[in-house]
C-alpha atoms as a PDB file:
ATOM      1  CA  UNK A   1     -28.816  33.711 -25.693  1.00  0.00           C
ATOM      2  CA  UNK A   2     -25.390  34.487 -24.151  1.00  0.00           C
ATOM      3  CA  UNK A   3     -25.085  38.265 -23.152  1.00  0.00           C
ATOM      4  CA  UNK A   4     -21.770  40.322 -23.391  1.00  0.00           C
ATOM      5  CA  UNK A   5     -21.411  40.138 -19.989  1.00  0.00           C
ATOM      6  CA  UNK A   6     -21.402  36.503 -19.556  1.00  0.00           C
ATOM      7  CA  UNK A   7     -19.170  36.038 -22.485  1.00  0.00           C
ATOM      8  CA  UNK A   8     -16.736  38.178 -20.865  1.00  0.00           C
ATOM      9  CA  UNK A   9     -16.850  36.536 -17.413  1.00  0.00           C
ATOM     10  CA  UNK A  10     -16.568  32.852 -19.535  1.00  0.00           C
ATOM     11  CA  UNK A  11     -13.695  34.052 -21.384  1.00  0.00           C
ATOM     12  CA  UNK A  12     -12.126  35.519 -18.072  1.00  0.00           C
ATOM     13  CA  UNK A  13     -12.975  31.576 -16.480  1.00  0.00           C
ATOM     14  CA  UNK A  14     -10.910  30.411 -19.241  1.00  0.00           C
ATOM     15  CA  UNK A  15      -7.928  32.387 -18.637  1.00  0.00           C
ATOM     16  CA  UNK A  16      -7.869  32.263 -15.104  1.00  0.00           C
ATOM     17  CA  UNK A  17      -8.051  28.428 -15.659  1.00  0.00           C
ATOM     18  CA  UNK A  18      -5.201  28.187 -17.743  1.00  0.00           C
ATOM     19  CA  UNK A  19      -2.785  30.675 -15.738  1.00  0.00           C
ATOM     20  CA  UNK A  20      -3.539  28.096 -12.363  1.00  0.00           C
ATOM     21  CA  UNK A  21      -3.274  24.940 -14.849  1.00  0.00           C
ATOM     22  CA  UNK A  22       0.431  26.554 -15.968  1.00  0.00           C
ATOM     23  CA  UNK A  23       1.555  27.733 -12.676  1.00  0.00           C
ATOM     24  CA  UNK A  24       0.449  23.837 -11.158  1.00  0.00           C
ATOM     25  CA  UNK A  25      -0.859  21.039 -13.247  1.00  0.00           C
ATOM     26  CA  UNK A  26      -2.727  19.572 -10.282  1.00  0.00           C
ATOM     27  CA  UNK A  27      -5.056  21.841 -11.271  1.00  0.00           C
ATOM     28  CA  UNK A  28      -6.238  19.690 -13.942  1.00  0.00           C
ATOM     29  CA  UNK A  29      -5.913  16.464 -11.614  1.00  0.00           C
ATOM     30  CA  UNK A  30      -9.374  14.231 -11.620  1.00  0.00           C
ATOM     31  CA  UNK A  31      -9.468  14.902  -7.724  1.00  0.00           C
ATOM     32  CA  UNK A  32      -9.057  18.355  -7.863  1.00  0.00           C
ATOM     33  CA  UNK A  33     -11.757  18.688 -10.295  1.00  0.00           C
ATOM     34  CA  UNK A  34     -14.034  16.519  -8.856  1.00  0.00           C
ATOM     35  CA  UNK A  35     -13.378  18.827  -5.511  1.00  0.00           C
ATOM     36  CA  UNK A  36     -13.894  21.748  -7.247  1.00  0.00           C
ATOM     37  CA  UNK A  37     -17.024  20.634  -9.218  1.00  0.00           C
ATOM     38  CA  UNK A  38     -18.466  19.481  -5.724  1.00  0.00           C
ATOM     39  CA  UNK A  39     -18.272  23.070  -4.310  1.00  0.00           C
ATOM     40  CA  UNK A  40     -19.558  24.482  -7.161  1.00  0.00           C
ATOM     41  CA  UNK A  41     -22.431  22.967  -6.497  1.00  0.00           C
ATOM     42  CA  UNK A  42     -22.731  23.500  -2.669  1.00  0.00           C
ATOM     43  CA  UNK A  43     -21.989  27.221  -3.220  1.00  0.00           C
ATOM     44  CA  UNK A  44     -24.437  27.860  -6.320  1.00  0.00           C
ATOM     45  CA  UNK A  45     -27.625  26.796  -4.976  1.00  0.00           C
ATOM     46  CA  UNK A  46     -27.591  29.322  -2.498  1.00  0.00           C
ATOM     47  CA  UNK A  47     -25.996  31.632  -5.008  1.00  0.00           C
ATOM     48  CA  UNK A  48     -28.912  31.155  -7.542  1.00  0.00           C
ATOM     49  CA  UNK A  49     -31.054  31.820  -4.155  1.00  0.00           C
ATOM     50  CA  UNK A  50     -29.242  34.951  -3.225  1.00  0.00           C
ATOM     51  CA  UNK A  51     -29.810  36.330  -7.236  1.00  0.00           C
ATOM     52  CA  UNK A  52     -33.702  36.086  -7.114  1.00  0.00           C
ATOM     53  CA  UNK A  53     -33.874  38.457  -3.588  1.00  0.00           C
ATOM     54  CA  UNK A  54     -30.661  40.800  -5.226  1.00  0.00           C
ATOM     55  CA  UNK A  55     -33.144  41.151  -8.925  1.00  0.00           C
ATOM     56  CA  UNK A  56     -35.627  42.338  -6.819  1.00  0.00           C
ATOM     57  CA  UNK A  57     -34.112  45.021  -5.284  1.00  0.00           C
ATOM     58  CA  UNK A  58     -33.148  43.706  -1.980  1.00  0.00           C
ATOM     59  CA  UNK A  59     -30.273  41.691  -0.208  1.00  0.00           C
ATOM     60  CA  UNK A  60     -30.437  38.637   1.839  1.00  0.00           C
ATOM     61  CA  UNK A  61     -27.636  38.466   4.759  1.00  0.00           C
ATOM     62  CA  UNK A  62     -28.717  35.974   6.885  1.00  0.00           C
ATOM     63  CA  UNK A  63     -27.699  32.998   4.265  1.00  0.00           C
ATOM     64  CA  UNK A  64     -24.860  31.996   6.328  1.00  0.00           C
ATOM     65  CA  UNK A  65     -27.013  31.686   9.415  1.00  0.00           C
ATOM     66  CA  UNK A  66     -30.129  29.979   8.244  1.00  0.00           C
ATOM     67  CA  UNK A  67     -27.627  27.172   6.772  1.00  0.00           C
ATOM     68  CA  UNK A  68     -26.303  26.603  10.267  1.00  0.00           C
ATOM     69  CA  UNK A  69     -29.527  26.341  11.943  1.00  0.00           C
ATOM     70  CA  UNK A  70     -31.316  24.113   9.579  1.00  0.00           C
ATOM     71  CA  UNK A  71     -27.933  22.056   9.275  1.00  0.00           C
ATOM     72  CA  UNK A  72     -27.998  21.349  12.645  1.00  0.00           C
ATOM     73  CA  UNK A  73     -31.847  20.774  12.923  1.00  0.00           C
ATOM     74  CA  UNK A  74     -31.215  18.242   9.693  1.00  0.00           C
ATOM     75  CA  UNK A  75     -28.464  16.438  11.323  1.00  0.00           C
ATOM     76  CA  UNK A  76     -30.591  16.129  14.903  1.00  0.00           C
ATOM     77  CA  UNK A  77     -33.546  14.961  13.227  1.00  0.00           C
ATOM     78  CA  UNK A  78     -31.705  12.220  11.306  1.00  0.00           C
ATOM     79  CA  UNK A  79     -29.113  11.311  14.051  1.00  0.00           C
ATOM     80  CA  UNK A  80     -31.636  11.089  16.679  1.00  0.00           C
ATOM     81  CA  UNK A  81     -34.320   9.185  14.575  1.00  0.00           C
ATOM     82  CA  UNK A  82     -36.693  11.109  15.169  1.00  0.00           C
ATOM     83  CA  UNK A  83     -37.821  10.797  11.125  1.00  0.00           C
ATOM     84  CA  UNK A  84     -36.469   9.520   8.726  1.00  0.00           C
ATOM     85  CA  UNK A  85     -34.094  11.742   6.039  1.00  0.00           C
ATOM     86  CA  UNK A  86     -37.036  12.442   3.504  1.00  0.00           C
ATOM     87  CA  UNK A  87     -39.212  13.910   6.326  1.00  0.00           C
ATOM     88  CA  UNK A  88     -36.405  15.376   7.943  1.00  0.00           C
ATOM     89  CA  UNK A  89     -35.305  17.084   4.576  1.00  0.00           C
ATOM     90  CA  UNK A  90     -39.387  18.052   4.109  1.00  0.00           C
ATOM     91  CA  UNK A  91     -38.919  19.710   7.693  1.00  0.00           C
ATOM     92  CA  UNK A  92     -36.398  22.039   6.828  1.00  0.00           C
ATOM     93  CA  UNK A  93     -37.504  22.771   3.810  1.00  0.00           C
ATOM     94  CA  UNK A  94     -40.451  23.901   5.260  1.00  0.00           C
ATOM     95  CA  UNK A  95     -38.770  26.123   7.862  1.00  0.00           C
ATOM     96  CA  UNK A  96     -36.770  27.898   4.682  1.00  0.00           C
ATOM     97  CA  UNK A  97     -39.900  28.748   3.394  1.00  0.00           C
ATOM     98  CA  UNK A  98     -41.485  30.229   6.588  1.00  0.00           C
ATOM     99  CA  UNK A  99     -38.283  32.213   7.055  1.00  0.00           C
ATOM    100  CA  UNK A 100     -38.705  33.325   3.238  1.00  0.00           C
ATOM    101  CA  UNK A 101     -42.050  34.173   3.839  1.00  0.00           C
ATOM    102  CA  UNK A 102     -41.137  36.129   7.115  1.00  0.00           C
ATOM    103  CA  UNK A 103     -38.175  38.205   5.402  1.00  0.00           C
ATOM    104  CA  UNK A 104     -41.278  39.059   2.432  1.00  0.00           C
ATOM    105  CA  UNK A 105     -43.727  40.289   5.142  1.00  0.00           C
ATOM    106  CA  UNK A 106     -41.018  41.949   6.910  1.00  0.00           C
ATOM    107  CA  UNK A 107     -39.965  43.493   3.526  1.00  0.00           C
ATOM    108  CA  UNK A 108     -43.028  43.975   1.459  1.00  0.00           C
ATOM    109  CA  UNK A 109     -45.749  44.405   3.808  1.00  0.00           C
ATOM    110  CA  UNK A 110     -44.357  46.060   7.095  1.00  0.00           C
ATOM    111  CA  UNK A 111     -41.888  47.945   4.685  1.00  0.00           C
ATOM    112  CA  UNK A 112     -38.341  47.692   6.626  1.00  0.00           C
ATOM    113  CA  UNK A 113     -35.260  47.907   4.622  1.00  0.00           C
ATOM    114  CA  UNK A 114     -34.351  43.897   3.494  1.00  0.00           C
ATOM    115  CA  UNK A 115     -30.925  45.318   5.214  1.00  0.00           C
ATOM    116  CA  UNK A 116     -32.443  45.518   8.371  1.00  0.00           C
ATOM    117  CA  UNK A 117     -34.469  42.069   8.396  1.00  0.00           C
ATOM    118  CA  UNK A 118     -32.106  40.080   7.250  1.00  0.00           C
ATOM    119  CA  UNK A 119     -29.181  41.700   9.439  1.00  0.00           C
ATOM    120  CA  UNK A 120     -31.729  40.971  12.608  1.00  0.00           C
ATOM    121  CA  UNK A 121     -32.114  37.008  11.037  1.00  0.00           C
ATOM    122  CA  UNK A 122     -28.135  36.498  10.552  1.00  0.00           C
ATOM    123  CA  UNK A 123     -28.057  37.401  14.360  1.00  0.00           C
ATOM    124  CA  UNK A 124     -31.243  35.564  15.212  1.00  0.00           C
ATOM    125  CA  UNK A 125     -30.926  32.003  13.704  1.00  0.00           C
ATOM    126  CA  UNK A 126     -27.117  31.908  14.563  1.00  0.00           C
ATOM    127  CA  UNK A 127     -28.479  32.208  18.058  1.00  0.00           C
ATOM    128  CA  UNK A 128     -30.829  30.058  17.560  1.00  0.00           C
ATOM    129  CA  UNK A 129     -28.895  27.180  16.403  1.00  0.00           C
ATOM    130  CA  UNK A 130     -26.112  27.982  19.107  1.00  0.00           C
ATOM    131  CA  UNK A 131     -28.871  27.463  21.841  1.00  0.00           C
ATOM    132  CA  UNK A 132     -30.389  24.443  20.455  1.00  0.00           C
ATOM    133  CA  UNK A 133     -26.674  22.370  20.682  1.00  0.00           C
ATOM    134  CA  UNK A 134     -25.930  24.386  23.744  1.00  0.00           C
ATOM    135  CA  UNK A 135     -22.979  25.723  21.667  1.00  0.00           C
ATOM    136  CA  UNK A 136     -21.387  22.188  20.952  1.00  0.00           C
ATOM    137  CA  UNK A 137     -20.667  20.800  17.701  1.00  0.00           C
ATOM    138  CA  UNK A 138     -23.646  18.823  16.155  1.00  0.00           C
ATOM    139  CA  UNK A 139     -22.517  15.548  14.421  1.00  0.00           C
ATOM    140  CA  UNK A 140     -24.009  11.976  13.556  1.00  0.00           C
ATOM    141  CA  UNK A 141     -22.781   9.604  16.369  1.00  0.00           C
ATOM    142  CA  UNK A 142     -19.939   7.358  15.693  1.00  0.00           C
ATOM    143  CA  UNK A 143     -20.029   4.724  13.404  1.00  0.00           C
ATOM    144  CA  UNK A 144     -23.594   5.840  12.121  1.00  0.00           C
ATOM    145  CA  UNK A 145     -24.519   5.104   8.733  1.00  0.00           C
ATOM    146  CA  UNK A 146     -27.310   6.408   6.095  1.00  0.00           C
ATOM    147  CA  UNK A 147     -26.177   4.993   2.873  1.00  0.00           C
ATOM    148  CA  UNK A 148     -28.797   5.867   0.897  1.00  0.00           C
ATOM    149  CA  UNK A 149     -29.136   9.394   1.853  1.00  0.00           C
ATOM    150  CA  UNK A 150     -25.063   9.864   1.960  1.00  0.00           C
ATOM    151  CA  UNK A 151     -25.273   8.677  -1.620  1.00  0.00           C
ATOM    152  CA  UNK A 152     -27.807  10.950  -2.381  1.00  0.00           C
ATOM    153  CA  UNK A 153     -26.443  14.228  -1.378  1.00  0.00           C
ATOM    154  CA  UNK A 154     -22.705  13.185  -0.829  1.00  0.00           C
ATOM    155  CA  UNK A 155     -22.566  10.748  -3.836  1.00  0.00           C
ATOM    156  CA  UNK A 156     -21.063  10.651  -7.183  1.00  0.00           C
ATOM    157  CA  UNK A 157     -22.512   9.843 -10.630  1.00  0.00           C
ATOM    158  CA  UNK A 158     -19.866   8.489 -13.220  1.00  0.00           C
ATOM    159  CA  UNK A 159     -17.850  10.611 -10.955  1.00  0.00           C
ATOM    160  CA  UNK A 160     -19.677  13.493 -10.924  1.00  0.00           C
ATOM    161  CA  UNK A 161     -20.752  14.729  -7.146  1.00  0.00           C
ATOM    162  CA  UNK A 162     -24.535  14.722  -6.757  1.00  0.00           C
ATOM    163  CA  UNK A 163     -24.143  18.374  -5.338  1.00  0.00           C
ATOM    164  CA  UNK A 164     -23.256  19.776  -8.853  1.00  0.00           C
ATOM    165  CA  UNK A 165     -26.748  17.630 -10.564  1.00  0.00           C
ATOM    166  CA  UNK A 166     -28.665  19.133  -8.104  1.00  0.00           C
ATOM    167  CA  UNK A 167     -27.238  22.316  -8.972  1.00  0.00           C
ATOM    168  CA  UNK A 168     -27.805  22.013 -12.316  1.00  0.00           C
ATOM    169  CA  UNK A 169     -31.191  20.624 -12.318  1.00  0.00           C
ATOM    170  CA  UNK A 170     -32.061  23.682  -9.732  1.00  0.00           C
ATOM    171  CA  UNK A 171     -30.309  25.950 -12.970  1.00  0.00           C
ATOM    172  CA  UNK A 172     -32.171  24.919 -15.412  1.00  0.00           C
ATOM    173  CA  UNK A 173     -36.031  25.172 -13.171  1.00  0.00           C
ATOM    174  CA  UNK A 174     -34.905  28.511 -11.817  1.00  0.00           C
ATOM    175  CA  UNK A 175     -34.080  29.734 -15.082  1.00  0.00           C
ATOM    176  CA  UNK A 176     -36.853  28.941 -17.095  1.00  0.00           C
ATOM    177  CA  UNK A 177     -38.661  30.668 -13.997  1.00  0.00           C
ATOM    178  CA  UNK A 178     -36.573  33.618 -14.301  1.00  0.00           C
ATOM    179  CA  UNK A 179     -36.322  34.149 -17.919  1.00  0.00           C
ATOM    180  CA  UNK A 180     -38.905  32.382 -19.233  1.00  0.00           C
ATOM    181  CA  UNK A 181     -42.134  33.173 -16.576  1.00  0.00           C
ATOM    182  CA  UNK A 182     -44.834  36.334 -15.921  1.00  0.00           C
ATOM    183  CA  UNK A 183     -43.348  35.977 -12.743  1.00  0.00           C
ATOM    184  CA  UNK A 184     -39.455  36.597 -13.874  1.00  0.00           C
ATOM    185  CA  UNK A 185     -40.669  39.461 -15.708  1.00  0.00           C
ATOM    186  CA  UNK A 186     -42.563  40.693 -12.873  1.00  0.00           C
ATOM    187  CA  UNK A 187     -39.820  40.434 -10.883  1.00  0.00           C
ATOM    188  CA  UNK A 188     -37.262  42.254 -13.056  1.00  0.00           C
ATOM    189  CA  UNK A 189     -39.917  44.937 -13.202  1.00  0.00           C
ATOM    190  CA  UNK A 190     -39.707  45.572  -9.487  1.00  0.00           C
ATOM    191  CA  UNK A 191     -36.511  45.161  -9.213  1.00  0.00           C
ATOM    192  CA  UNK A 192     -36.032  48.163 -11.269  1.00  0.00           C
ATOM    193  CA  UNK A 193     -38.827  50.352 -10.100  1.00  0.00           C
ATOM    194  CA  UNK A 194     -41.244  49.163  -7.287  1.00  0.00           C
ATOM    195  CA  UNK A 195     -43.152  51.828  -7.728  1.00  0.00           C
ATOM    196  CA  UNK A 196     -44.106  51.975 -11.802  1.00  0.00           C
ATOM    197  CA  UNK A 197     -44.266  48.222 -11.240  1.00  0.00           C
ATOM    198  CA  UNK A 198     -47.186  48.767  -8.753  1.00  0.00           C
ATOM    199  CA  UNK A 199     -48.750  51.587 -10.972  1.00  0.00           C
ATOM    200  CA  UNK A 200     -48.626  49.051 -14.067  1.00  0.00           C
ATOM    201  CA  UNK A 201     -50.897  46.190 -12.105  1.00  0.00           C
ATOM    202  CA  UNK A 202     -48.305  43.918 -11.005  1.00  0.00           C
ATOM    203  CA  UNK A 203     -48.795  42.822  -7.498  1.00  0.00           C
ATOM    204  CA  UNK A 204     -45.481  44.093  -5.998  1.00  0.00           C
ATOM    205  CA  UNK A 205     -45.548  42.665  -2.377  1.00  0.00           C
ATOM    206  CA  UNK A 206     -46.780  38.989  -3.812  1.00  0.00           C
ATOM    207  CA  UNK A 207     -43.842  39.385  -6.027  1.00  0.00           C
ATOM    208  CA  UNK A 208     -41.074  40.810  -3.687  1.00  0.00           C
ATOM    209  CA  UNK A 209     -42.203  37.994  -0.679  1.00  0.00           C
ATOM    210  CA  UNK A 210     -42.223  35.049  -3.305  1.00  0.00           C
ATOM    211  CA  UNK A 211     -38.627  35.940  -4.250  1.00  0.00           C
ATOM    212  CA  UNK A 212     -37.995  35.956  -0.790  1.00  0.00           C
ATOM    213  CA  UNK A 213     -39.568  32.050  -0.110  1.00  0.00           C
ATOM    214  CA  UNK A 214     -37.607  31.078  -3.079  1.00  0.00           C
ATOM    215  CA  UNK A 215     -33.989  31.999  -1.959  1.00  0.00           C
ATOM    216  CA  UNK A 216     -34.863  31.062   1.063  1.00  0.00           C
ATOM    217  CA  UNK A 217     -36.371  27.874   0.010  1.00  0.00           C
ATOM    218  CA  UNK A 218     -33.179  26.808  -1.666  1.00  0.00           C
ATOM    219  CA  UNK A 219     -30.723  27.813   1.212  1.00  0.00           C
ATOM    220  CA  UNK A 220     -32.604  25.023   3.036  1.00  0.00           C
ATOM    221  CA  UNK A 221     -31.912  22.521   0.248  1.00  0.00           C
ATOM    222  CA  UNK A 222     -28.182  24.146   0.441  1.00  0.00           C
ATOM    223  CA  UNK A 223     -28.628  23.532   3.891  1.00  0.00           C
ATOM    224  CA  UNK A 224     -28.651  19.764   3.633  1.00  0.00           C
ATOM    225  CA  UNK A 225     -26.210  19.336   1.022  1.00  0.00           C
ATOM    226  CA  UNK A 226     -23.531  21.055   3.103  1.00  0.00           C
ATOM    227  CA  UNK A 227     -24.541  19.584   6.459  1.00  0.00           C
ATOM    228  CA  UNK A 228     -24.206  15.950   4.966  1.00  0.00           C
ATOM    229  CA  UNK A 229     -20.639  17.108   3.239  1.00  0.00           C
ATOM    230  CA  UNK A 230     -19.181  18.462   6.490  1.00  0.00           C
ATOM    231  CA  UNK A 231     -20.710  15.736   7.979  1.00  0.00           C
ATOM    232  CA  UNK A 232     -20.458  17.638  11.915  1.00  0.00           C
ATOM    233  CA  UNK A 233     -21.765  21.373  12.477  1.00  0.00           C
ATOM    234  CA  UNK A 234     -20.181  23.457  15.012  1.00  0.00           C
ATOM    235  CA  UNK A 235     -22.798  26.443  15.170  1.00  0.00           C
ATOM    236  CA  UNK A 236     -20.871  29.353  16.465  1.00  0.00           C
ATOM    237  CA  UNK A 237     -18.533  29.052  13.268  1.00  0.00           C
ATOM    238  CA  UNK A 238     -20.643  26.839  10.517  1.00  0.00           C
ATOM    239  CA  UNK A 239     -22.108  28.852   7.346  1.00  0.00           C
ATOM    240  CA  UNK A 240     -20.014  32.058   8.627  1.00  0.00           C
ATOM    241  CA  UNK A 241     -19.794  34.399   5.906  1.00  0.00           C
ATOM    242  CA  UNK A 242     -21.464  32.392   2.680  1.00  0.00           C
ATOM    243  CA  UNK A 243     -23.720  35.490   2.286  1.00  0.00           C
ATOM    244  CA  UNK A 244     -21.077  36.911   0.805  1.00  0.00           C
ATOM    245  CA  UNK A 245     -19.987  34.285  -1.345  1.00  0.00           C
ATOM    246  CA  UNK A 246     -23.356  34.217  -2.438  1.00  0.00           C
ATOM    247  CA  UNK A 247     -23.250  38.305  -3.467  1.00  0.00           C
ATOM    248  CA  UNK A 248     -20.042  37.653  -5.103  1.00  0.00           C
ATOM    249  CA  UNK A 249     -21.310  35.072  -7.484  1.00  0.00           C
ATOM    250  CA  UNK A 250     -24.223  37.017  -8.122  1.00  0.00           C
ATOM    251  CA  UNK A 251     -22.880  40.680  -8.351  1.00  0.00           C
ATOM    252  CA  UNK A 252     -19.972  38.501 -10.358  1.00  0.00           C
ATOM    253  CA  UNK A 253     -22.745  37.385 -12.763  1.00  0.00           C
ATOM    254  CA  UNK A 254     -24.353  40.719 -14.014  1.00  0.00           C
ATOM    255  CA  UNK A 255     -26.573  41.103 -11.175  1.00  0.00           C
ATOM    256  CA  UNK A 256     -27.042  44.584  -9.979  1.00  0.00           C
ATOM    257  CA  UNK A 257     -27.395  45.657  -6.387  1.00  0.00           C
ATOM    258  CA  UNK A 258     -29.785  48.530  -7.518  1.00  0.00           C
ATOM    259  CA  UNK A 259     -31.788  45.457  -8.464  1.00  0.00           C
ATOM    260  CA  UNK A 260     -33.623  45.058 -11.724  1.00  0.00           C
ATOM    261  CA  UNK A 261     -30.718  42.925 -13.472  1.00  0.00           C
ATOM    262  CA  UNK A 262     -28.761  39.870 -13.437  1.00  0.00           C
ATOM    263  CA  UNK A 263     -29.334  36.341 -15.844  1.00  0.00           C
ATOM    264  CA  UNK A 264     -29.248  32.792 -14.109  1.00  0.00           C
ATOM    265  CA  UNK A 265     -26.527  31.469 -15.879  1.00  0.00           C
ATOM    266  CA  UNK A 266     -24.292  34.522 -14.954  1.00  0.00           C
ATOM    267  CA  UNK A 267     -25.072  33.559 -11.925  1.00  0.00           C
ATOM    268  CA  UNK A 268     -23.439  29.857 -12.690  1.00  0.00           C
ATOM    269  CA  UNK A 269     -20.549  31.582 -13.932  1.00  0.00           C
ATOM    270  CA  UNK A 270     -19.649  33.508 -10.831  1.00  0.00           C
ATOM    271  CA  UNK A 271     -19.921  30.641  -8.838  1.00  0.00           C
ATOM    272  CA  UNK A 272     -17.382  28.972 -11.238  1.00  0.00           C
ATOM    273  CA  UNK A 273     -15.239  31.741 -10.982  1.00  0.00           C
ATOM    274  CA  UNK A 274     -15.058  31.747  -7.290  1.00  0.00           C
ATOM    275  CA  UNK A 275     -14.381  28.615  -6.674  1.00  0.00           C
ATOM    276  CA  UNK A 276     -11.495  28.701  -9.452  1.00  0.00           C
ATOM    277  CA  UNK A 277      -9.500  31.979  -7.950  1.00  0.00           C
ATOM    278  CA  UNK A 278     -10.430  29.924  -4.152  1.00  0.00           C
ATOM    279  CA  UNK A 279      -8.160  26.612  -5.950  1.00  0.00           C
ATOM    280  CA  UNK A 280      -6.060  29.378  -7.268  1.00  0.00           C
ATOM    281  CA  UNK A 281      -5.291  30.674  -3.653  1.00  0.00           C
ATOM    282  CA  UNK A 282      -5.082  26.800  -2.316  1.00  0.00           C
ATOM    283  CA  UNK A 283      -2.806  25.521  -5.079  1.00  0.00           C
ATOM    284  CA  UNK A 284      -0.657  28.418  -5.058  1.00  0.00           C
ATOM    285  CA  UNK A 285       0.269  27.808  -1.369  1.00  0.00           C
ATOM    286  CA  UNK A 286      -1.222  31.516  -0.431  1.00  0.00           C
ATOM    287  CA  UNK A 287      -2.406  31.475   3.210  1.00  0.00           C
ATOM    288  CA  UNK A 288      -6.268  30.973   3.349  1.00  0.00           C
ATOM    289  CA  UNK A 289      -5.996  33.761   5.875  1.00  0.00           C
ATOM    290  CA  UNK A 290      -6.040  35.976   2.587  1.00  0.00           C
ATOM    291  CA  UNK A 291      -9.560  34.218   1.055  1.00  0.00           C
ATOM    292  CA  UNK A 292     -11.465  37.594   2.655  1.00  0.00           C
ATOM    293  CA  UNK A 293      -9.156  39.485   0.953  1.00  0.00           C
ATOM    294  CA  UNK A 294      -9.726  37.974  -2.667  1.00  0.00           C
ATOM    295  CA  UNK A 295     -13.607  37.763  -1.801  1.00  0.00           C
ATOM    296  CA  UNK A 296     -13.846  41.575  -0.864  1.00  0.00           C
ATOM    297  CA  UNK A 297     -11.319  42.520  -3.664  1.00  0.00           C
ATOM    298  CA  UNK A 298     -13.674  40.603  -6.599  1.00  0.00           C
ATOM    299  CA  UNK A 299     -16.938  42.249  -4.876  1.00  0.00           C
ATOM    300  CA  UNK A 300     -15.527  45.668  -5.342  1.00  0.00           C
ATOM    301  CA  UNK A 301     -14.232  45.195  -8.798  1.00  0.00           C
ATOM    302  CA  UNK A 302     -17.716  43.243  -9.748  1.00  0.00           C
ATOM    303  CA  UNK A 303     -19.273  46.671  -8.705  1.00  0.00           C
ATOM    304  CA  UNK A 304     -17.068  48.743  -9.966  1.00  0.00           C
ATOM    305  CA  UNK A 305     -17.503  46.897 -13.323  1.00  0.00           C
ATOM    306  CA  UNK A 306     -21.709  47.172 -13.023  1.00  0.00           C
ATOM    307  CA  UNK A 307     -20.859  51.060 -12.526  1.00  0.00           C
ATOM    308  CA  UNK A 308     -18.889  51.230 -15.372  1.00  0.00           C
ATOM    309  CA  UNK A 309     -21.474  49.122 -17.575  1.00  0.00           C
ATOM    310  CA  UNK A 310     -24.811  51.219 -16.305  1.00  0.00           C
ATOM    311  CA  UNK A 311     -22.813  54.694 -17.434  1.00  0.00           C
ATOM    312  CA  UNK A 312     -21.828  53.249 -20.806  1.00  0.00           C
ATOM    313  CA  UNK A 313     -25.303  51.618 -21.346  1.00  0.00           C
ATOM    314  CA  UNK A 314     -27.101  54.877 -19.832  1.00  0.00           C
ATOM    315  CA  UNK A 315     -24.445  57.700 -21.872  1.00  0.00           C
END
């Protein structure tokens, strides 16, 4: 069931949507759309990622950073032919999950602040990768071909980009586990109190590091969707900032940084809206200098809007 908070963020979609589609019709163009559906999906699946670490409580910064590094370990694998791109996608997928589990040990058993660990990882795998090219830009060789896998990740069904199935299809499984799981409700219970989860027999650290493996888990799939649409990875610069798109869409969708709240498909919906005020910036002709700007100014009024909400809700 559709909360009051998502129906206020669709309705706000809406409008948004038909201001740009007013102001310039090429809003509405088949390209355009196809564009914008296509980064809707590259940006949500780490978005949905970012939401299950945020519900628990804590905050994952080092998005940006693992997606460069396991980009450019993707592309080397695949490039070089050293395995093929289903073991090479296996590879990486594995390495989110050890970095997941890492961040949850870190967090849950060790007991530093998630701020802290995965601060220390956006500087650490950003090195990382950076060393392993020797700070050049990582890229498939010219004239190099994978059809099948470019038609899996970069490909379109009746015109609809694989990213945004994938995207979907990640929705719907992360949902039901979210909403519809022991472990979603476990998880909303730590997110709001650690603590009187623990007293109440949940196992908070199993909990806390499996939300952890998760977002990091589907960074890595993120990971190889965006390394096969930018096709070349340059390390220093690659990923930079997509933590915080990933916040935004999340703190956009209901979730709360105190942790404890948030819904999947609000999630969706934040990504949507981003990437509509981001066309909104490109069609309008407004210098992409300014996309920080509009990205810092819609994570302060998300916040500001939470605030507002908890008072009413708690008053």
């Amino acid at each position: 069931m559709i909360s009051r908070k998502d129906l206020s963020l669709l309705i706000l979609i809406i409008v948004v949507g038909t201001v740009v589609a007013i102001i310039n019709p090429r809003f509405l163009s088949p390209i355009n759309l196809s564009n914008t559906a296509n980064l809707i999906g590259l940006f949500g699946i780490f978005a949905v990622a970012q939401a299950f670490v945020i519900i628990s409580g804590g905050i994952e910064l080092s998005v940006g950073s693992i997606i460069a590094l396991l980009g450019v370990l993707f592309i080397d694998l695949v490039a070089a032919g050293s395995l093929s791109p289903g073991l090479a996608f296996l590879v990486v997928l594995g390495l989110g999950c050890l970095i997941g589990l890492l961040h949850g040990f870190l967090v849950a058993r060790v007991g530093l602040q998630p701020f802290v660990v995965t601060l220390c990882g956006l500087l650490i795998y950003r090195g990382i990768a950076r060393y392993y090219t020797e700070d050049a830009t990582a890229g498939f060789p010219f004239g190099a071909s994978f059809p099948t896998l470019e038609w899996l990740v970069a490909g379109r069904l009746y015109g609809i980009p694989h990213s945004l199935i994938a995207f979907l299809l990640i929705t719907a499984v992360m949902g039901v586990v979210l909403h519809r799981s022991v472990y979603g409700r476990h998880l909303f219970a730590v997110g709001k109190s650690e603590e009187a989860a623990r007293y109440s027999g949940i196992n908070t650290t199993r909990v806390v590091i499996t939300a952890y493996v998760i977002c990091c888990a589907l960074t890595a799939v993120a990971a190889v969707f965006i390394a096969m649409y930018t096709r070349s990875i340059s390390p220093s610069s690659h990923g930079n900032f997509y933590e915080l798109y990933a916040i935004a869409a999340a703190v956009l969708g209901g979730c709360s940084l105190r942790g404890g709240e948030g819904s999947i498909l609000g999630v969706v919906l934040g990504t949507v809206l981003l990437q509509v005020l981001q066309n909104l910036v490109n069609l309008l002709g407004i210098p992409s200098s300014l996309n920080f700007a509009v990205m810092g100014s819609v994570i302060l009024i998300g916040v500001l809007a939470d605030q507002q909400f908890s008072k009413r809700k708690a008053g």
